[in-house]
Every structure is written in C-alpha cells, then in structure tokens.
ModelCIF file with pLDDT and N, C-alpha, C, O atoms, coordinates in Angstrom:
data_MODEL
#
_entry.id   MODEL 
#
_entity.id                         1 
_entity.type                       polymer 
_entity.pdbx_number_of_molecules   1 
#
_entity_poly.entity_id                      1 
_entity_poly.type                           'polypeptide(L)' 
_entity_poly.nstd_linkage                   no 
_entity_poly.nstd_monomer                   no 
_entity_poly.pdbx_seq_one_letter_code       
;(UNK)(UNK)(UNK)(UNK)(UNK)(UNK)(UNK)(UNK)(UNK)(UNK)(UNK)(UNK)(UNK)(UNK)(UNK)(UNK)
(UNK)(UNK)(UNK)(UNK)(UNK)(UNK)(UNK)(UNK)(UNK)(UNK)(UNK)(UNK)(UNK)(UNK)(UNK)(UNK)
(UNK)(UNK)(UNK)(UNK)(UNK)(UNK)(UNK)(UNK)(UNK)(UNK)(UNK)(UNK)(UNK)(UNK)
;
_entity_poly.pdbx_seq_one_letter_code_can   XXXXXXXXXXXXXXXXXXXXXXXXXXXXXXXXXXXXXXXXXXXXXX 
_entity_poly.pdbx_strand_id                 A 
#
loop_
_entity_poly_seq.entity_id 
_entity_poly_seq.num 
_entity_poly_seq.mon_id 
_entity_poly_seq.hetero 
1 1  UNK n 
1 2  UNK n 
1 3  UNK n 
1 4  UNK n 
1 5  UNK n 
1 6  UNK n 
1 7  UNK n 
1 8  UNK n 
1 9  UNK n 
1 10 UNK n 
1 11 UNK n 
1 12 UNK n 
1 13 UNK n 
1 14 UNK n 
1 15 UNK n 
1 16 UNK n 
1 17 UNK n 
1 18 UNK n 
1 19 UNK n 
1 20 UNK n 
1 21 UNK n 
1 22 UNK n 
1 23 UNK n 
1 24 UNK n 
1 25 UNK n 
1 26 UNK n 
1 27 UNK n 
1 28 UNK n 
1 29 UNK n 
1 30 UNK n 
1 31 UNK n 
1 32 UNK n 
1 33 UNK n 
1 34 UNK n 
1 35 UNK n 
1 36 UNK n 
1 37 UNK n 
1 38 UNK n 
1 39 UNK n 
1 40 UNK n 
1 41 UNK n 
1 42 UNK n 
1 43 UNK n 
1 44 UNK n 
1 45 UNK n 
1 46 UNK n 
#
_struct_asym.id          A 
_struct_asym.entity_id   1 
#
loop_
_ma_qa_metric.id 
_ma_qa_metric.mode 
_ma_qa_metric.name 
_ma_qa_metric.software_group_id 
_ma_qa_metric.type 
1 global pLDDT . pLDDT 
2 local  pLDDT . pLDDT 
#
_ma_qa_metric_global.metric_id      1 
_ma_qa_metric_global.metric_value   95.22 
_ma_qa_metric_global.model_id       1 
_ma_qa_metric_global.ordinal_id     1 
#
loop_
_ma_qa_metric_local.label_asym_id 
_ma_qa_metric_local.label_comp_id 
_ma_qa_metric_local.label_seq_id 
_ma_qa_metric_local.metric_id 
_ma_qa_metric_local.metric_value 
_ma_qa_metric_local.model_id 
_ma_qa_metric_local.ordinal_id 
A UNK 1  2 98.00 1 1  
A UNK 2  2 98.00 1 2  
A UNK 3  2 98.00 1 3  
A UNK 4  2 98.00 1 4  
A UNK 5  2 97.00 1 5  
A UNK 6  2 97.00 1 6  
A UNK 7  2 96.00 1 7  
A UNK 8  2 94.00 1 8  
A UNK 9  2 92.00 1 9  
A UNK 10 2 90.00 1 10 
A UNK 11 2 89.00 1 11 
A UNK 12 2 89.00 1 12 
A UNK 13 2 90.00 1 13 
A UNK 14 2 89.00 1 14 
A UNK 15 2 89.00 1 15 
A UNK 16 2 87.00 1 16 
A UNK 17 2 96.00 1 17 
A UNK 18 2 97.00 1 18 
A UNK 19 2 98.00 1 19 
A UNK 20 2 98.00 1 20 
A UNK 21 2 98.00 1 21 
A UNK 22 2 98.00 1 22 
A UNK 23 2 97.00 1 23 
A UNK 24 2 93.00 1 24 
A UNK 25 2 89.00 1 25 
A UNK 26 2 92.00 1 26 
A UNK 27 2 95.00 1 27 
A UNK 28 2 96.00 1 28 
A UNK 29 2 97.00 1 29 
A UNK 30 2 98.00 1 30 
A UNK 31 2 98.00 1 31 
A UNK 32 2 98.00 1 32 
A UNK 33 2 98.00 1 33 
A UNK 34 2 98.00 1 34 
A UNK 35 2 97.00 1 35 
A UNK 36 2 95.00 1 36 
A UNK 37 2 92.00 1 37 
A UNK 38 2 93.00 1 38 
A UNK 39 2 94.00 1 39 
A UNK 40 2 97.00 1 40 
A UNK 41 2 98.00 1 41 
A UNK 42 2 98.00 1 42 
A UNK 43 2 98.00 1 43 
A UNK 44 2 98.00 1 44 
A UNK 45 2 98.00 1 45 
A UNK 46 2 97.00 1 46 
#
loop_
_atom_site.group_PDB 
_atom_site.id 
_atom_site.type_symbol 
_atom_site.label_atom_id 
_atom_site.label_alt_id 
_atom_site.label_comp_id 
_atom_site.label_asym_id 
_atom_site.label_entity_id 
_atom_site.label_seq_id 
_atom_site.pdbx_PDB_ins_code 
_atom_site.Cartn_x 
_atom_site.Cartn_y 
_atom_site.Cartn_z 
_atom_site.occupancy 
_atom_site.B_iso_or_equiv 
_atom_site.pdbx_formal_charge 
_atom_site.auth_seq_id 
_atom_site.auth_comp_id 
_atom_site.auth_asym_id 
_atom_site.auth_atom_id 
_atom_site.pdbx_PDB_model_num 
ATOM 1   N N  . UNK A 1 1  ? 17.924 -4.132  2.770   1.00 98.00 ? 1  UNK A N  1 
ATOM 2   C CA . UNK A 1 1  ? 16.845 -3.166  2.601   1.00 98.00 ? 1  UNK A CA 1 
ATOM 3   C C  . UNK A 1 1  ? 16.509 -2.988  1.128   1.00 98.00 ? 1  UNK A C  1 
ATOM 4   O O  . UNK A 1 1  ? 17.317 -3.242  0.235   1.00 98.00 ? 1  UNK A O  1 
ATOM 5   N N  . UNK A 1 2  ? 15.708 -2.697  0.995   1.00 98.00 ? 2  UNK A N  1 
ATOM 6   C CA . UNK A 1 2  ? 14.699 -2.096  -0.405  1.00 98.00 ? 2  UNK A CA 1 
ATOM 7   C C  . UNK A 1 2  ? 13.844 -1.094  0.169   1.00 98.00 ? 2  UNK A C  1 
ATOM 8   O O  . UNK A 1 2  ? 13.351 -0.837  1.267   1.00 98.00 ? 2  UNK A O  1 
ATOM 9   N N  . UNK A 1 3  ? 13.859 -0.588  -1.098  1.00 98.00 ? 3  UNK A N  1 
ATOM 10  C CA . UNK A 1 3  ? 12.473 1.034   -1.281  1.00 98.00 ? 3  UNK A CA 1 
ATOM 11  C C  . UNK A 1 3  ? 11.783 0.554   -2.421  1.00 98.00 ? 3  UNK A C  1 
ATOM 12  O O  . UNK A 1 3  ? 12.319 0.707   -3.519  1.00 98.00 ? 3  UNK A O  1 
ATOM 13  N N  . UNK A 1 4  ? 10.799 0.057   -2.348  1.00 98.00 ? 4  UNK A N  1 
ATOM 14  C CA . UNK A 1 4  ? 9.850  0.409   -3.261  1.00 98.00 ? 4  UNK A CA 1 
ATOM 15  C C  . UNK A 1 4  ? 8.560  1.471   -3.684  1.00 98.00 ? 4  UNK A C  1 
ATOM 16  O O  . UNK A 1 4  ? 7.676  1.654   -2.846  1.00 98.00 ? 4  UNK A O  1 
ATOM 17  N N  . UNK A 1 5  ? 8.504  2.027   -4.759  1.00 97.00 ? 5  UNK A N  1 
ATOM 18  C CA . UNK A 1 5  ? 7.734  3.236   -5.483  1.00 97.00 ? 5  UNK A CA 1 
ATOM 19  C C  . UNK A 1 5  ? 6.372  2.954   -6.508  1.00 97.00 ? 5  UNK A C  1 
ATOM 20  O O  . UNK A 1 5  ? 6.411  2.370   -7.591  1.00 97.00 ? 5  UNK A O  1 
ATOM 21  N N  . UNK A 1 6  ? 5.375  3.440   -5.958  1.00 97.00 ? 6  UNK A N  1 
ATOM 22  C CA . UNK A 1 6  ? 4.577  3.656   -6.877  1.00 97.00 ? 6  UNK A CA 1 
ATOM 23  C C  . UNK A 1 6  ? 4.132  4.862   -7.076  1.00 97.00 ? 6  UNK A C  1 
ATOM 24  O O  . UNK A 1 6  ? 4.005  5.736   -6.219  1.00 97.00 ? 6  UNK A O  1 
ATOM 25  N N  . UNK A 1 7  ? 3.860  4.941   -8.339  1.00 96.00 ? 7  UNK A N  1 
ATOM 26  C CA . UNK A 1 7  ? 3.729  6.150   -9.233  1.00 96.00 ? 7  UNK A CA 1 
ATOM 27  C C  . UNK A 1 7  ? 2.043  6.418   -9.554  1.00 96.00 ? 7  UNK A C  1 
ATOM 28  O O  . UNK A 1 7  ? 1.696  5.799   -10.560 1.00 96.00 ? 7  UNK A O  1 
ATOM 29  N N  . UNK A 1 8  ? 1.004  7.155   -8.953  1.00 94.00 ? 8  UNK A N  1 
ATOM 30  C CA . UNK A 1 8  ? -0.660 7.018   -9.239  1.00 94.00 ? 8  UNK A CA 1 
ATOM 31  C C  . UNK A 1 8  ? -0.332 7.896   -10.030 1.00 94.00 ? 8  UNK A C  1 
ATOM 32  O O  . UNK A 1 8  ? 0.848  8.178   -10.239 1.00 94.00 ? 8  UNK A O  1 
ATOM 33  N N  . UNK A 1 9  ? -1.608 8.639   -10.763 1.00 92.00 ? 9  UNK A N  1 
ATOM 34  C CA . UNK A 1 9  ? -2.384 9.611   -11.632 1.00 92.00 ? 9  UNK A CA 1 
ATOM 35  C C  . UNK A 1 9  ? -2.721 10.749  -10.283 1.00 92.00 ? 9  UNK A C  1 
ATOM 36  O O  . UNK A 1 9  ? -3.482 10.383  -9.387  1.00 92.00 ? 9  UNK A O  1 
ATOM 37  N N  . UNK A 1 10 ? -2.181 11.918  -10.254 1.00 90.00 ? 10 UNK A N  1 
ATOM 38  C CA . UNK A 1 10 ? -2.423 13.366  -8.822  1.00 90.00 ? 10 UNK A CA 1 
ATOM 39  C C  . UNK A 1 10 ? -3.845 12.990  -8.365  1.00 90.00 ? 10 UNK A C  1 
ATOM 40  O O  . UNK A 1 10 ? -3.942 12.899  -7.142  1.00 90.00 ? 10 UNK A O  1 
ATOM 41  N N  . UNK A 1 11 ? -4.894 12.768  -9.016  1.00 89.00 ? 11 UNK A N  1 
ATOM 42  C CA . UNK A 1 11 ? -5.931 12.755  -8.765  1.00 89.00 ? 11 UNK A CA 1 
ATOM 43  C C  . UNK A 1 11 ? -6.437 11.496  -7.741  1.00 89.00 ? 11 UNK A C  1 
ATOM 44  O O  . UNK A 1 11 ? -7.327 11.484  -6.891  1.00 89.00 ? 11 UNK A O  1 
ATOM 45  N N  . UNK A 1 12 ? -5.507 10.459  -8.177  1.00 89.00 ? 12 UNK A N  1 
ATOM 46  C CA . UNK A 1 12 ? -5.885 8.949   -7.494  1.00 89.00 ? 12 UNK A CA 1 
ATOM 47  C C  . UNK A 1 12 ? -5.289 9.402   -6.335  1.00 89.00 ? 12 UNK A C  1 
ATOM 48  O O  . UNK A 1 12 ? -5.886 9.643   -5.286  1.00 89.00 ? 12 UNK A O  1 
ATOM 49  N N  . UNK A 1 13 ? -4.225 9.504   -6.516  1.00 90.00 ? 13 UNK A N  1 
ATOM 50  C CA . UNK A 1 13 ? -3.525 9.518   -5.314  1.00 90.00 ? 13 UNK A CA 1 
ATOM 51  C C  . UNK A 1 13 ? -3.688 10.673  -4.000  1.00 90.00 ? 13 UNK A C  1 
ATOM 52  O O  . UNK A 1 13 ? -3.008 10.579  -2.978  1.00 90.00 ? 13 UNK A O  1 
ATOM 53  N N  . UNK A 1 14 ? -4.557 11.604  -4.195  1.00 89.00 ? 14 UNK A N  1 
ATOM 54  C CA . UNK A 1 14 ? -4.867 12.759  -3.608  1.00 89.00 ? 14 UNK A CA 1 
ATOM 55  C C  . UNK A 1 14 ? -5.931 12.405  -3.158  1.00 89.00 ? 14 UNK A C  1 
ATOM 56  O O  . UNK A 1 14 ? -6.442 13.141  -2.315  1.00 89.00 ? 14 UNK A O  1 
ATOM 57  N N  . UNK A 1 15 ? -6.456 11.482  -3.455  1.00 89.00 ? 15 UNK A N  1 
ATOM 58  C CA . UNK A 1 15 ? -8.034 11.120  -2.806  1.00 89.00 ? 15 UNK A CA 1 
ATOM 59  C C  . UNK A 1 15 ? -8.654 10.108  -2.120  1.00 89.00 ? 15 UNK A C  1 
ATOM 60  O O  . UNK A 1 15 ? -9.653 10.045  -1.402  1.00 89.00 ? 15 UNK A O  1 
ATOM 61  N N  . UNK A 1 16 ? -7.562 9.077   -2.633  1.00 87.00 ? 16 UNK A N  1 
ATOM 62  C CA . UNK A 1 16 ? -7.397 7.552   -2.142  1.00 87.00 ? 16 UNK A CA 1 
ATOM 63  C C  . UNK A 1 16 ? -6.585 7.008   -1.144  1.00 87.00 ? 16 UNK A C  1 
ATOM 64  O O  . UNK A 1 16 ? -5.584 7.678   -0.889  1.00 87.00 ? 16 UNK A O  1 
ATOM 65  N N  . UNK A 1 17 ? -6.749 5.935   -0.484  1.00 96.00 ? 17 UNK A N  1 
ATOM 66  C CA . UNK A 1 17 ? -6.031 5.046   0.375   1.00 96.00 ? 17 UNK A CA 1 
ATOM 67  C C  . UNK A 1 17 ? -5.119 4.981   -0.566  1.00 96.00 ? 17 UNK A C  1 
ATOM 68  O O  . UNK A 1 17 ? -5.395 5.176   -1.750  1.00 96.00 ? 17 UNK A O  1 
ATOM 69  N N  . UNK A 1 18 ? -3.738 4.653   -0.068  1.00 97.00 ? 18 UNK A N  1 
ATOM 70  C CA . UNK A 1 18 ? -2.733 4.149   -0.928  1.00 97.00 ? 18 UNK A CA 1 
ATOM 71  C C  . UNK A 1 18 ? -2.073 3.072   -0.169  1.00 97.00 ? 18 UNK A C  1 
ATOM 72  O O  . UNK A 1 18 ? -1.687 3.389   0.956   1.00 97.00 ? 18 UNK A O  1 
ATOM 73  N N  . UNK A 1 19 ? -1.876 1.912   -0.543  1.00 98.00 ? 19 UNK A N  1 
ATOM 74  C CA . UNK A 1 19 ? -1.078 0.708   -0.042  1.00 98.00 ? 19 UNK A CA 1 
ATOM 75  C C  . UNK A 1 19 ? -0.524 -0.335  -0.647  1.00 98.00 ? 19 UNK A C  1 
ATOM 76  O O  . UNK A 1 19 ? -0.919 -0.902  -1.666  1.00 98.00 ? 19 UNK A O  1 
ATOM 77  N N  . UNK A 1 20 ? 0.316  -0.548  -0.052  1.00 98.00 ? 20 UNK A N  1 
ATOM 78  C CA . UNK A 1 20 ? 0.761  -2.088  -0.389  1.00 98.00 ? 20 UNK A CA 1 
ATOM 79  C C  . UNK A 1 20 ? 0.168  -3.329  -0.219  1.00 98.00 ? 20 UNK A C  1 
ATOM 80  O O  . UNK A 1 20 ? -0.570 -3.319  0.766   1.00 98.00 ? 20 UNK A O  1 
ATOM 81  N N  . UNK A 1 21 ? 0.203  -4.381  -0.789  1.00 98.00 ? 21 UNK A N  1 
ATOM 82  C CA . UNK A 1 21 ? -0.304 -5.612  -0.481  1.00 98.00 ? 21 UNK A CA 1 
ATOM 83  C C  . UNK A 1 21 ? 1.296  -6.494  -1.289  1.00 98.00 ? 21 UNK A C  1 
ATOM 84  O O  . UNK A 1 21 ? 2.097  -5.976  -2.066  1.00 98.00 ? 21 UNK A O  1 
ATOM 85  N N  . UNK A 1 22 ? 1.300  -7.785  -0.790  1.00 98.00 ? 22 UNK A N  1 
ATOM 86  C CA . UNK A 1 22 ? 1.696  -9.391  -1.345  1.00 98.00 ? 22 UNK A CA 1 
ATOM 87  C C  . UNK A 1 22 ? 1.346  -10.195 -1.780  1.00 98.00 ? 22 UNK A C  1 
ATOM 88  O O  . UNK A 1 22 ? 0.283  -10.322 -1.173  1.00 98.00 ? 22 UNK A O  1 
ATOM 89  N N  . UNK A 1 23 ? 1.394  -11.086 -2.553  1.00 97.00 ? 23 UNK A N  1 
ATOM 90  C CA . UNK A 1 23 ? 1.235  -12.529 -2.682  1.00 97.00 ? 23 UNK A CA 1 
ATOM 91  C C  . UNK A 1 23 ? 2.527  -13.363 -3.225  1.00 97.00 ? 23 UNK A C  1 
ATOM 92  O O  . UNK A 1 23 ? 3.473  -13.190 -3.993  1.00 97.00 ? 23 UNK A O  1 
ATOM 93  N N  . UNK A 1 24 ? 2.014  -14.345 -2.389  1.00 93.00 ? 24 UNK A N  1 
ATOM 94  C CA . UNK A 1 24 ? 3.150  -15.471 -2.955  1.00 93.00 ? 24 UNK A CA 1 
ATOM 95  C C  . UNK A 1 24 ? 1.915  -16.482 -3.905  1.00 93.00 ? 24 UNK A C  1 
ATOM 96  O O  . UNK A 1 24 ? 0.691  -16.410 -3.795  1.00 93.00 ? 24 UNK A O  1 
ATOM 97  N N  . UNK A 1 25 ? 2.589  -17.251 -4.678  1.00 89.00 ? 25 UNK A N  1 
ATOM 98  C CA . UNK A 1 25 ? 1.758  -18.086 -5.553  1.00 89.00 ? 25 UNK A CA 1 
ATOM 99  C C  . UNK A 1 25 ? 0.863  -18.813 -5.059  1.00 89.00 ? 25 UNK A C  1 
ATOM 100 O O  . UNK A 1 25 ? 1.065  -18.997 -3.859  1.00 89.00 ? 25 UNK A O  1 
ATOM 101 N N  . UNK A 1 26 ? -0.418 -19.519 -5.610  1.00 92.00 ? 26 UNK A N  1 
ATOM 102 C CA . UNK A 1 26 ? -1.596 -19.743 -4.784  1.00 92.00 ? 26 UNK A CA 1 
ATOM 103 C C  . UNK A 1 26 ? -1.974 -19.276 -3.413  1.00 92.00 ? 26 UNK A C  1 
ATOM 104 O O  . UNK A 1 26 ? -2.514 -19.946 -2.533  1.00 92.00 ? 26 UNK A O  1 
ATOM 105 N N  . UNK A 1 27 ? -1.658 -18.203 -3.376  1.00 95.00 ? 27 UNK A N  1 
ATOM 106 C CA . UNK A 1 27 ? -2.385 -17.395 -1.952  1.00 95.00 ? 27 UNK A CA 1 
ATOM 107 C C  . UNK A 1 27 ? -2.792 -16.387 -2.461  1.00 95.00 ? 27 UNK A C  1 
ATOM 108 O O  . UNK A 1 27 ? -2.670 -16.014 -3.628  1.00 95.00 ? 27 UNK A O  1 
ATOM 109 N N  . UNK A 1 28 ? -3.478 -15.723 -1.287  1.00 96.00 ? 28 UNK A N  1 
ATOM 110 C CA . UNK A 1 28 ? -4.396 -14.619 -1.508  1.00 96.00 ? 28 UNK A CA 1 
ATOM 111 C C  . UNK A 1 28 ? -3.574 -13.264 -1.218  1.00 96.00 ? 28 UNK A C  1 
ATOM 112 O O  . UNK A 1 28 ? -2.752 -13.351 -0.305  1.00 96.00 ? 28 UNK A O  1 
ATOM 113 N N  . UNK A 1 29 ? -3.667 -12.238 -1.760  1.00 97.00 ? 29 UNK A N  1 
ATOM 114 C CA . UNK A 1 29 ? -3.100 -10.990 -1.487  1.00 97.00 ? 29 UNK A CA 1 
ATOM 115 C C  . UNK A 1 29 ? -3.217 -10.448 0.039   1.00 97.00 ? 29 UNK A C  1 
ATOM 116 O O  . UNK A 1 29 ? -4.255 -10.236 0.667   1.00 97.00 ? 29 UNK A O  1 
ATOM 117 N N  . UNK A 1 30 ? -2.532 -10.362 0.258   1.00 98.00 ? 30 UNK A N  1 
ATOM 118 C CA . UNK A 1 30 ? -2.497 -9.933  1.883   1.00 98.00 ? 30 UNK A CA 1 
ATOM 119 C C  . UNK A 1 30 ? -1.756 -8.194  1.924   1.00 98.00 ? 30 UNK A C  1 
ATOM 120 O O  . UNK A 1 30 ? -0.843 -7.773  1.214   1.00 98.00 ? 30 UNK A O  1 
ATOM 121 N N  . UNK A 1 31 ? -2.482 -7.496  2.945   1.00 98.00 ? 31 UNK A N  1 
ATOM 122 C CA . UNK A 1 31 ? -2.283 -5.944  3.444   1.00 98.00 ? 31 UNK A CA 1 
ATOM 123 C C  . UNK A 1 31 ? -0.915 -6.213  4.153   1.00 98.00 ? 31 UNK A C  1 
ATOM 124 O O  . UNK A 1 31 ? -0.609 -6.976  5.069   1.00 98.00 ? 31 UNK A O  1 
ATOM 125 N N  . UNK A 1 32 ? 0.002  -5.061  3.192   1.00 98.00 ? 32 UNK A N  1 
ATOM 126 C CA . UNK A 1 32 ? 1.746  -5.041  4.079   1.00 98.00 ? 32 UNK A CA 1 
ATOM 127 C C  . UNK A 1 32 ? 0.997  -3.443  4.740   1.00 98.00 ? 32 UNK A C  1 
ATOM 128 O O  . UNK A 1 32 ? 0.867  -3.093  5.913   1.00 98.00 ? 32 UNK A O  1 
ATOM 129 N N  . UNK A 1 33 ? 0.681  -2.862  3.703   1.00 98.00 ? 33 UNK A N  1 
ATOM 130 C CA . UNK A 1 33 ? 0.721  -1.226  4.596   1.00 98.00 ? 33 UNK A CA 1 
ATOM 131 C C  . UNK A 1 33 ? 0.203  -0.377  4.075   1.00 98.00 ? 33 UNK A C  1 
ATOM 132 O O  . UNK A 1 33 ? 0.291  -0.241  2.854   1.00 98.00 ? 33 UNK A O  1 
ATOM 133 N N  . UNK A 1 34 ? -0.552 0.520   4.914   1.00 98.00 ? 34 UNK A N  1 
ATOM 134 C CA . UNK A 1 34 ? -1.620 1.385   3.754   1.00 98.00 ? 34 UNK A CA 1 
ATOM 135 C C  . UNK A 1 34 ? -0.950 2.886   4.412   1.00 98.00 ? 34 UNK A C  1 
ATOM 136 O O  . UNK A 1 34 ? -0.011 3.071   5.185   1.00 98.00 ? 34 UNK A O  1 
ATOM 137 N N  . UNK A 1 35 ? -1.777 3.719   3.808   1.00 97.00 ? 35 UNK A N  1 
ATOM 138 C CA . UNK A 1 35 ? -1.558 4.962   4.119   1.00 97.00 ? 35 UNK A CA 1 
ATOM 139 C C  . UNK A 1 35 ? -2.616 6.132   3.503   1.00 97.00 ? 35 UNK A C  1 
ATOM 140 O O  . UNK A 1 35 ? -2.711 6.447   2.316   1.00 97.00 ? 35 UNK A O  1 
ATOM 141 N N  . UNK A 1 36 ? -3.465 6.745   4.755   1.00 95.00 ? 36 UNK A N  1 
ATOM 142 C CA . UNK A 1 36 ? -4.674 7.630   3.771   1.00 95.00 ? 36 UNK A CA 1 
ATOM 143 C C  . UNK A 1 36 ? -4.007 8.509   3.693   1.00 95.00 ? 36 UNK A C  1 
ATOM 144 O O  . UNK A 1 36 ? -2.847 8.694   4.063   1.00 95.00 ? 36 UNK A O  1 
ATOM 145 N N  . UNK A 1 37 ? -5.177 9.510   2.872   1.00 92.00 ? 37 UNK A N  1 
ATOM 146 C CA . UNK A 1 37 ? -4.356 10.711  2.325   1.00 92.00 ? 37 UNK A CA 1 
ATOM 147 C C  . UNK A 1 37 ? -3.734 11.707  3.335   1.00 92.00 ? 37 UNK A C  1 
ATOM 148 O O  . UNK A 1 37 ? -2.999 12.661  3.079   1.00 92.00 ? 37 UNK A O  1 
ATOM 149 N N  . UNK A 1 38 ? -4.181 11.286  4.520   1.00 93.00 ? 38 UNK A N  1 
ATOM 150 C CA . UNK A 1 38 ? -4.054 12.249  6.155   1.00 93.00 ? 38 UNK A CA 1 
ATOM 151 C C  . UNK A 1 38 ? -2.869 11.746  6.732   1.00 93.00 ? 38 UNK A C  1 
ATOM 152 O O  . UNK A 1 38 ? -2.373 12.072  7.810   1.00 93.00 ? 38 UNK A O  1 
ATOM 153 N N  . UNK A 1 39 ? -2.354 10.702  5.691   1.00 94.00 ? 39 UNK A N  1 
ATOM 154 C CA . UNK A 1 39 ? -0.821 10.261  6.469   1.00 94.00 ? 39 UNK A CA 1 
ATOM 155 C C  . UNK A 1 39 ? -1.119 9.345   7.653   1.00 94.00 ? 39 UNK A C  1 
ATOM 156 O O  . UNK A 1 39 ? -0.256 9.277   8.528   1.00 94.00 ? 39 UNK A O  1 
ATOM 157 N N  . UNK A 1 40 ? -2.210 8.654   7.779   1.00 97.00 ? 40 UNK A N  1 
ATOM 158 C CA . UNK A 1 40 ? -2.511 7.606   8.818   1.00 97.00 ? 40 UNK A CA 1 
ATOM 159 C C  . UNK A 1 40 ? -1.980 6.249   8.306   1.00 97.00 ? 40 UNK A C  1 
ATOM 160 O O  . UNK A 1 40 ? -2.414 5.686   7.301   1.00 97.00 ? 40 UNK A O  1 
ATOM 161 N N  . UNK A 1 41 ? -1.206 5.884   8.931   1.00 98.00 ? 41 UNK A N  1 
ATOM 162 C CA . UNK A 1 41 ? -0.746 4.867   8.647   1.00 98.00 ? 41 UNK A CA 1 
ATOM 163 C C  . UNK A 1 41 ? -0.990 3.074   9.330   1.00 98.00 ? 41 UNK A C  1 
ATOM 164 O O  . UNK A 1 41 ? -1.195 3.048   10.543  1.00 98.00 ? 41 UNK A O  1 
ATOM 165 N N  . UNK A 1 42 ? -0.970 1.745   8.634   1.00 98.00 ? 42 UNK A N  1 
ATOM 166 C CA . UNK A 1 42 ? -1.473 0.913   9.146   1.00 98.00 ? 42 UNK A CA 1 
ATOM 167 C C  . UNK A 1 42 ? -0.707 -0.229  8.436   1.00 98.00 ? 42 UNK A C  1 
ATOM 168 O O  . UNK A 1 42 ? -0.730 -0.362  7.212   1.00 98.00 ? 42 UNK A O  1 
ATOM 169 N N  . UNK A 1 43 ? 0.064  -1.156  9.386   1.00 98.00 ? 43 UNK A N  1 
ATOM 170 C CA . UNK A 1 43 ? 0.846  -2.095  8.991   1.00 98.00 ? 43 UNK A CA 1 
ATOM 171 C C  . UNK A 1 43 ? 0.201  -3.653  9.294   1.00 98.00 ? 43 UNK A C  1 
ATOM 172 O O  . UNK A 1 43 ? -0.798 -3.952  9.948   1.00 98.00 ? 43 UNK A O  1 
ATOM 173 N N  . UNK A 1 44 ? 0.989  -4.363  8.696   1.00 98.00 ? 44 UNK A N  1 
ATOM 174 C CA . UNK A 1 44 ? 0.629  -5.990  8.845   1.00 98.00 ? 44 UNK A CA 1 
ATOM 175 C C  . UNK A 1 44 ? 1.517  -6.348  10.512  1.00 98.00 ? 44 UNK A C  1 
ATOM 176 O O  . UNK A 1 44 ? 2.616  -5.800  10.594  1.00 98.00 ? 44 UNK A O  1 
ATOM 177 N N  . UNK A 1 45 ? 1.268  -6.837  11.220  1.00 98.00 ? 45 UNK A N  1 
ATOM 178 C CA . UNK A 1 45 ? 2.325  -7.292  12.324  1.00 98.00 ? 45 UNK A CA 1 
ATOM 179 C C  . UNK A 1 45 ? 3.035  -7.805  11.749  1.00 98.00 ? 45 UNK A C  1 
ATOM 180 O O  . UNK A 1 45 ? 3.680  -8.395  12.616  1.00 98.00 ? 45 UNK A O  1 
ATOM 181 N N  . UNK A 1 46 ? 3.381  -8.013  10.986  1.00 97.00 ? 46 UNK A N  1 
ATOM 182 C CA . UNK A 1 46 ? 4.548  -8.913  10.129  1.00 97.00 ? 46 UNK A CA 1 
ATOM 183 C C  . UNK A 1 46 ? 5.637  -8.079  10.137  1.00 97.00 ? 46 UNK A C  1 
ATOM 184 O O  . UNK A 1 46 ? 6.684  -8.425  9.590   1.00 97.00 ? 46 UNK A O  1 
#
C-alpha cells in the first residue's frame, strides 16, 4: 500500500474537481480518480 497527498491553494481546492491521473512514458495521462467538492467520487476500473 501507499497514500498519496496533494496539497491545493483553500480556494482551488474548495471549488474544483480534484483528481488523480498517470502516465507511464510515451502514453497519455489517464483518470485513476477524481473527487468533486460534494465528495462524489469516480474511479478508473483498474
């Protein structure tokens, strides 16, 4: 297991989608997991 943390500005983060994404080298960034500010949450089937 791992936890990873990101740290916004109150303002970004109070107003915005917040999520994760990946990439591995020459690929495109791909959605692991978002989360709006309403706590709705949305994962990759992965």
């Amino acid at each position: 297991s791992l936890r990873l943390s990101c740290a916004a500005p109150k303002l970004i983060f109070s107003h915005g989608l917040m999520a994760w994404y990946r990439q591995l080298p020459g690929k495109e960034r791909v959605l692991v997991a978002s989360i709006s500010r309403d706590g709705v949450t949305n994962y990759a089937d992965s």
